[in-house]
Every structure is written in C-alpha cells, then in structure tokens.
N, C-alpha and C. Protein backbone atom coordinates (compact mmCIF):
# COMPACT_ATOMS: atom_id res chain seq x y z
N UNK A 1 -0.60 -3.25 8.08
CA UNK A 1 0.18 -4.04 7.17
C UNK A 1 -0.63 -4.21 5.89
N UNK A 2 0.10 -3.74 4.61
CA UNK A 2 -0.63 -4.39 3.69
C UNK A 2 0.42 -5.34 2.77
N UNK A 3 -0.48 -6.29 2.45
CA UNK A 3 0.23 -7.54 1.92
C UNK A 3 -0.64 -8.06 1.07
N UNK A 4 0.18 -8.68 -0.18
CA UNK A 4 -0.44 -9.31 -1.45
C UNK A 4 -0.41 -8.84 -2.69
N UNK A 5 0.23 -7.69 -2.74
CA UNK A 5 0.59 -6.78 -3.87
C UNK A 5 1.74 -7.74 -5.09
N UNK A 6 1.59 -8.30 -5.68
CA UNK A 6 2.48 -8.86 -6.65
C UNK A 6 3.48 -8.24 -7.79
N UNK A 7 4.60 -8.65 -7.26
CA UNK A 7 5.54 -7.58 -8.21
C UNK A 7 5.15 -8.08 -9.67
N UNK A 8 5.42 -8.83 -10.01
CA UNK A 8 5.40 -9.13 -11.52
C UNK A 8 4.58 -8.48 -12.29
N UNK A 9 3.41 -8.30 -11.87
CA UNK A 9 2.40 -7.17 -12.34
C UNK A 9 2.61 -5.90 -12.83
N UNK A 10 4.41 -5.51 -12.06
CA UNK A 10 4.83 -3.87 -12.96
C UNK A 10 6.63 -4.33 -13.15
N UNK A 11 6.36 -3.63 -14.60
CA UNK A 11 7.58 -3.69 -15.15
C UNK A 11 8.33 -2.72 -13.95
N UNK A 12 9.58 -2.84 -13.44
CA UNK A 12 10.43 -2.02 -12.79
C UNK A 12 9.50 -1.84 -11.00
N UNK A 13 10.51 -0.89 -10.18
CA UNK A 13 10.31 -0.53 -9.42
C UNK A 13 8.78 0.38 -9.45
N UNK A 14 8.66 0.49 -7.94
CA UNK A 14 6.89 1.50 -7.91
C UNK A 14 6.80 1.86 -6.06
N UNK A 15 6.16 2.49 -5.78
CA UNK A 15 6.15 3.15 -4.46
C UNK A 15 4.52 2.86 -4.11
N UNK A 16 4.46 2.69 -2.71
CA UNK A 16 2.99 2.68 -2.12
C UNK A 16 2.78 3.97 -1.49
N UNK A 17 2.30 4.33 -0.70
CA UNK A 17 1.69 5.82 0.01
C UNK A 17 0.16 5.20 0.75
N UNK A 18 0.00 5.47 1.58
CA UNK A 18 -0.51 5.05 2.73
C UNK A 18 -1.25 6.28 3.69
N UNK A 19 -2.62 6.28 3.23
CA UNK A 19 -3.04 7.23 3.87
C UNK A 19 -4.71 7.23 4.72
N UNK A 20 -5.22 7.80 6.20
CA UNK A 20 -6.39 7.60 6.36
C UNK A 20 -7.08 8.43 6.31
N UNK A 21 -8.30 8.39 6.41
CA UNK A 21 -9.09 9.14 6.40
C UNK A 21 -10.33 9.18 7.19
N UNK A 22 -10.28 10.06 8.36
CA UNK A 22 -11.62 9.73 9.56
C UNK A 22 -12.47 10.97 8.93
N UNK A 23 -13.56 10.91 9.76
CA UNK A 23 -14.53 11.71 9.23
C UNK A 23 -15.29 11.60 11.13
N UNK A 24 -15.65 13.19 11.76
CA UNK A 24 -15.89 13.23 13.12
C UNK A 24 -17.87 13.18 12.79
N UNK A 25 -18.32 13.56 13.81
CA UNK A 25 -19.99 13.22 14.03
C UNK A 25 -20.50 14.20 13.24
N UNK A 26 -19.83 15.43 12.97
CA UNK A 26 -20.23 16.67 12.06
C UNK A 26 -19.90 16.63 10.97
N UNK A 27 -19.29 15.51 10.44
CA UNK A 27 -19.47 15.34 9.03
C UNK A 27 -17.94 16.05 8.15
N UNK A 28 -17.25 16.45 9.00
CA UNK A 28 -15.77 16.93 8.76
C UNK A 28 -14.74 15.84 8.78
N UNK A 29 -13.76 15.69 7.49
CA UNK A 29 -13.29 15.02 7.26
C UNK A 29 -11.59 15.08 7.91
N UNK A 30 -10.97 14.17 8.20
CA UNK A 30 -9.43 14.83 8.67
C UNK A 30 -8.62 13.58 7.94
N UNK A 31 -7.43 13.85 6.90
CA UNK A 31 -6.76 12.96 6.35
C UNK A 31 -5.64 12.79 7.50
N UNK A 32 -4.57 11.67 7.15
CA UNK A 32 -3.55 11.22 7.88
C UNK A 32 -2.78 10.69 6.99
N UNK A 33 -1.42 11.68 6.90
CA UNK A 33 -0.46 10.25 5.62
C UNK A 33 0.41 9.12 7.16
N UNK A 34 0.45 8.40 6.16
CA UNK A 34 1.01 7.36 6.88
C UNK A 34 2.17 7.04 6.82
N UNK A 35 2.44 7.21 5.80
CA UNK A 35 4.00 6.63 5.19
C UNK A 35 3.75 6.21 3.65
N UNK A 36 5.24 6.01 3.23
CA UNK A 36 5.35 5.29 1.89
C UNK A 36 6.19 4.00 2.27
N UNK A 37 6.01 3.30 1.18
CA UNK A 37 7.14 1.81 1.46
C UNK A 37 7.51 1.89 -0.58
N UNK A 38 9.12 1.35 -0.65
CA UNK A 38 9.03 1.35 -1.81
C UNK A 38 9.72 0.29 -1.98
N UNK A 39 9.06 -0.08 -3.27
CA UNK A 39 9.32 -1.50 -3.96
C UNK A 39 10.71 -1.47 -4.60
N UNK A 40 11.96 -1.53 -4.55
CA UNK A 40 12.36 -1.83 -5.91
C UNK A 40 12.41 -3.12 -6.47
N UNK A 41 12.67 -2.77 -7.49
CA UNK A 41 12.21 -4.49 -8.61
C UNK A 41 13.03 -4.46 -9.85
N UNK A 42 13.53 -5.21 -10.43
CA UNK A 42 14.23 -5.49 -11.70
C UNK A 42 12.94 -4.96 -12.41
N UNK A 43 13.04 -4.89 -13.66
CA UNK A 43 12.08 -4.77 -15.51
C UNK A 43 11.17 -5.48 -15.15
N UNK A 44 12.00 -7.14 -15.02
CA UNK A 44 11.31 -8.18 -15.88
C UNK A 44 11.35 -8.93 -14.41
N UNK A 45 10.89 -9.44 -13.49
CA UNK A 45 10.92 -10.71 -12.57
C UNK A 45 10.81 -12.03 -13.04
N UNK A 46 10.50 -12.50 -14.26
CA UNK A 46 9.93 -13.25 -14.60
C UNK A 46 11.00 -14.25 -14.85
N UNK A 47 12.24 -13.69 -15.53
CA UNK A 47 13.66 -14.33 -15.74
C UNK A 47 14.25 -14.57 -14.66
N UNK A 48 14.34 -14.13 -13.15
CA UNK A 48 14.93 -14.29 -12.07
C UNK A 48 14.67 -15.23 -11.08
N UNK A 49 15.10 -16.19 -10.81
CA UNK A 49 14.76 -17.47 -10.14
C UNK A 49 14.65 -16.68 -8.97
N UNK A 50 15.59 -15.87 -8.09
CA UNK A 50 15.25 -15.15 -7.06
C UNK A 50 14.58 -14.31 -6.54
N UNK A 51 13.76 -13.35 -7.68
CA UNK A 51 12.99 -12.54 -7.70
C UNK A 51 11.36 -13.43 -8.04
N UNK A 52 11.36 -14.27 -8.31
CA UNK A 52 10.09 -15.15 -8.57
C UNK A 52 9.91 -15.97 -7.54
N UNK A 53 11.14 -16.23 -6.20
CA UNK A 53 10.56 -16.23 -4.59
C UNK A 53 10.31 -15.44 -3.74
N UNK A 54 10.22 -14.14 -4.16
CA UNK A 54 10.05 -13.26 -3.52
C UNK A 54 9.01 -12.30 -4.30
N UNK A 55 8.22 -13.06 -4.60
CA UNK A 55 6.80 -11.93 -5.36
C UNK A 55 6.11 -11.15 -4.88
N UNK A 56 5.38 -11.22 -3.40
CA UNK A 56 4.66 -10.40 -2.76
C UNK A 56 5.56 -9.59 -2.28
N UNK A 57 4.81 -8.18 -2.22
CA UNK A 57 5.08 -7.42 -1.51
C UNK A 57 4.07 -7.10 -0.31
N UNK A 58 4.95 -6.83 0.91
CA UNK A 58 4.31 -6.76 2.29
C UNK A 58 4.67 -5.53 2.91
N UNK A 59 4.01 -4.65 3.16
CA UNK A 59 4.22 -3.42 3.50
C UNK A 59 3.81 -2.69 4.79
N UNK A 60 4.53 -1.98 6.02
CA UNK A 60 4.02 -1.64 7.18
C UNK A 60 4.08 -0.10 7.39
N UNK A 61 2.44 0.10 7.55
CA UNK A 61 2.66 1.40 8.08
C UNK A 61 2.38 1.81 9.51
N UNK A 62 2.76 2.87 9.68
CA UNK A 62 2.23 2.83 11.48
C UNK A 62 1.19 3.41 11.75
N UNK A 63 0.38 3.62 13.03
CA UNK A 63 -0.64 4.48 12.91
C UNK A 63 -0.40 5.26 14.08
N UNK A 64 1.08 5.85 14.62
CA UNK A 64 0.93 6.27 15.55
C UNK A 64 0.91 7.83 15.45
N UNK A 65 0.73 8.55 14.17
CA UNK A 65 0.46 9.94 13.90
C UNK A 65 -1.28 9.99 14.16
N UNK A 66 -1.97 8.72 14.26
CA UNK A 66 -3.53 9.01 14.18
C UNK A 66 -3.87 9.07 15.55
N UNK A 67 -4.43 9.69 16.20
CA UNK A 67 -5.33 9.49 17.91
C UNK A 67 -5.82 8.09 17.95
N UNK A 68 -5.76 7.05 18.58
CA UNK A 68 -5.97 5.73 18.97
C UNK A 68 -7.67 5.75 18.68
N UNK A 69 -8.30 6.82 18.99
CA UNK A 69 -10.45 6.51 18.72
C UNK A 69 -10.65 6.65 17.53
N UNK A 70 -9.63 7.34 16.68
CA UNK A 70 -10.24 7.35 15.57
C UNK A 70 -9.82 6.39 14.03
N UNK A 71 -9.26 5.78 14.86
CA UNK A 71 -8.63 3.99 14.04
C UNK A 71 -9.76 3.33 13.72
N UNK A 72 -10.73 3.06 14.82
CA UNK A 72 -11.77 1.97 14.04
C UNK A 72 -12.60 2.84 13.32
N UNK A 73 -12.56 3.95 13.25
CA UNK A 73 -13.41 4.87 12.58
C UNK A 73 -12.84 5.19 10.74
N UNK A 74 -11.66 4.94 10.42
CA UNK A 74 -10.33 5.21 9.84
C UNK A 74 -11.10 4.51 8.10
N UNK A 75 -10.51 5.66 7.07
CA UNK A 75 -10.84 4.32 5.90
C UNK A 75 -9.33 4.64 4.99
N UNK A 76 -8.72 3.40 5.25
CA UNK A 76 -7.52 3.60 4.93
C UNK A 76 -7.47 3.46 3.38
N UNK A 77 -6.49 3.72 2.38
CA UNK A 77 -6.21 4.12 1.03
C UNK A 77 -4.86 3.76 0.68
N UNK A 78 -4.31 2.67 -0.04
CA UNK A 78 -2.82 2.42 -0.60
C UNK A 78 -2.76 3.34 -2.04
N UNK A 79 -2.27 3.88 -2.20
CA UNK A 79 -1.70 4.19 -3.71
C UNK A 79 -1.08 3.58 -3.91
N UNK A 80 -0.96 2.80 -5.56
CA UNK A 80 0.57 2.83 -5.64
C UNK A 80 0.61 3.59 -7.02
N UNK A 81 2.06 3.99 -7.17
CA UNK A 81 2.82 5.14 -7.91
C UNK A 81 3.69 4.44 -8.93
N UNK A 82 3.27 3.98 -9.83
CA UNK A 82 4.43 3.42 -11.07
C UNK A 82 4.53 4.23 -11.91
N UNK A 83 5.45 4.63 -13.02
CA UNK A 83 5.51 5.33 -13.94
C UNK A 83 4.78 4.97 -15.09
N UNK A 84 4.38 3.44 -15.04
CA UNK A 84 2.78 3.64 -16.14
C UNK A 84 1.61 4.40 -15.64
N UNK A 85 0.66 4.52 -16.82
CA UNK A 85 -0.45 5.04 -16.35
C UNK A 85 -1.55 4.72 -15.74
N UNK A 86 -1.95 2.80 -16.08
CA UNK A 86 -2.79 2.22 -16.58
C UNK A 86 -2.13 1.20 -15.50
N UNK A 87 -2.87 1.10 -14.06
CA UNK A 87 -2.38 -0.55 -13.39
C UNK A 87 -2.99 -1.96 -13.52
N UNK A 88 -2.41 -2.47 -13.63
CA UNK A 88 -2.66 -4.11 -14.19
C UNK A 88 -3.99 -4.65 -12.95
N UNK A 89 -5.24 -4.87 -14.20
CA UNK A 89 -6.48 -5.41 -13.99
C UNK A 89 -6.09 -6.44 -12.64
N UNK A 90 -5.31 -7.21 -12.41
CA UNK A 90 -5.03 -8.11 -11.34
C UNK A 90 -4.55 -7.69 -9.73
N UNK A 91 -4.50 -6.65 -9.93
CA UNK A 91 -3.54 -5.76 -8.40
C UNK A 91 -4.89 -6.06 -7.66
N UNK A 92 -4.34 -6.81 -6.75
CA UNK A 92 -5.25 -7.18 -5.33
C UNK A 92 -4.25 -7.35 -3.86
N UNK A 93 -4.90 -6.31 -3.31
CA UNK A 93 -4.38 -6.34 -2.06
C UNK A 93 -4.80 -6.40 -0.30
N UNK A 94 -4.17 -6.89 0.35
CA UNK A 94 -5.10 -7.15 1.87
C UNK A 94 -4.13 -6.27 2.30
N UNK A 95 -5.22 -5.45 3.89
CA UNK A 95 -5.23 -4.58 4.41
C UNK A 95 -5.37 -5.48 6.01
N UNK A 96 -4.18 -5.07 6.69
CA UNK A 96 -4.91 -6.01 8.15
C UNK A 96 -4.15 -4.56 8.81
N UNK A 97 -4.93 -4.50 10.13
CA UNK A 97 -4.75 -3.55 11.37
C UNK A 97 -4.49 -4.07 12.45
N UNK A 98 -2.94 -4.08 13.22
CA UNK A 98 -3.29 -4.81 14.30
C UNK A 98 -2.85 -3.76 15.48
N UNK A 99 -3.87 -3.73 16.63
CA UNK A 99 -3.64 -2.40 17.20
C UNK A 99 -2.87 -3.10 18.82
C-alpha cells in the first residue's frame, strides 16, 4: 500500500507504477512491475469542497507476481507519471507491506 501522496500538488489527473527490485547473492538484479493505480483529479482541487476531502491518495499493489523470499529482500519504487516535467518539492509518500 502506498499512501500520502497529495492531490493538490498536480494540476489534473497523474498515474503511479509500482515496481520491485530484488537483487540474488550473485549480485544479479531481477525487476517486478507491480501494477499502476491512477489518479484522476479535476485542474484545480482547491475550488472543490469535495475534492479537498478527499486529498490523499492511497494506492494498492499486490505482490503476488514476486516469490514470497524475495519480498523482504525487495526495494520497491513508485513513479508517478504527470504530464509536467518538474514534481512538486512537497510529494511525500509512505510505503507499508503487509504480507
């Protein structure tokens, strides 16, 4: 689950992507996508009494494409994908695993 992502931070809609990355005892790396989750969002949230109770975004991915040993081993990676270039200095997000 990741959670804490704040819409207001991007003008319009934006997409996450969700991916891990283990690495075995020989030093070989093996990625895993996870999924995407996508946001949509008005422009502006800021004008919307309804959209300004609903600011976080909370997002679930699964991990059942990964082998179960190599989860605690895992360094997971959110993208997110807006059509700006440049993401807002404030984007902070939590990462929880519950197996």
């Amino acid at each position: 689950m990741v959670r804490g992502i704040d819409r207001a931070l991007f003008q319009g809609s934006f997409l996450l992507t969700a991916h891990a990355t283990v690495a075995d005892d020989g030093g070989k790396t093996r990625e895993y996508y996870l999924g995407y989750h996508a946001v949509l969002s008005r422009y502006s949230v800021s004008n919307c009494a309804n959209c300004r109770t609903h600011l976080e975004v909370i997002a679930h991915f699964s991990l059942k494409n990964m082998p179960e040993d190599e989860v605690d081993r895992a360094i997971f990676t959110v993208k997110v994908h807006h059509r700006g270039s440049v993401l807002h200095a404030g984007l902070k997000a939590v990462l929880k695993i519950r197996g």
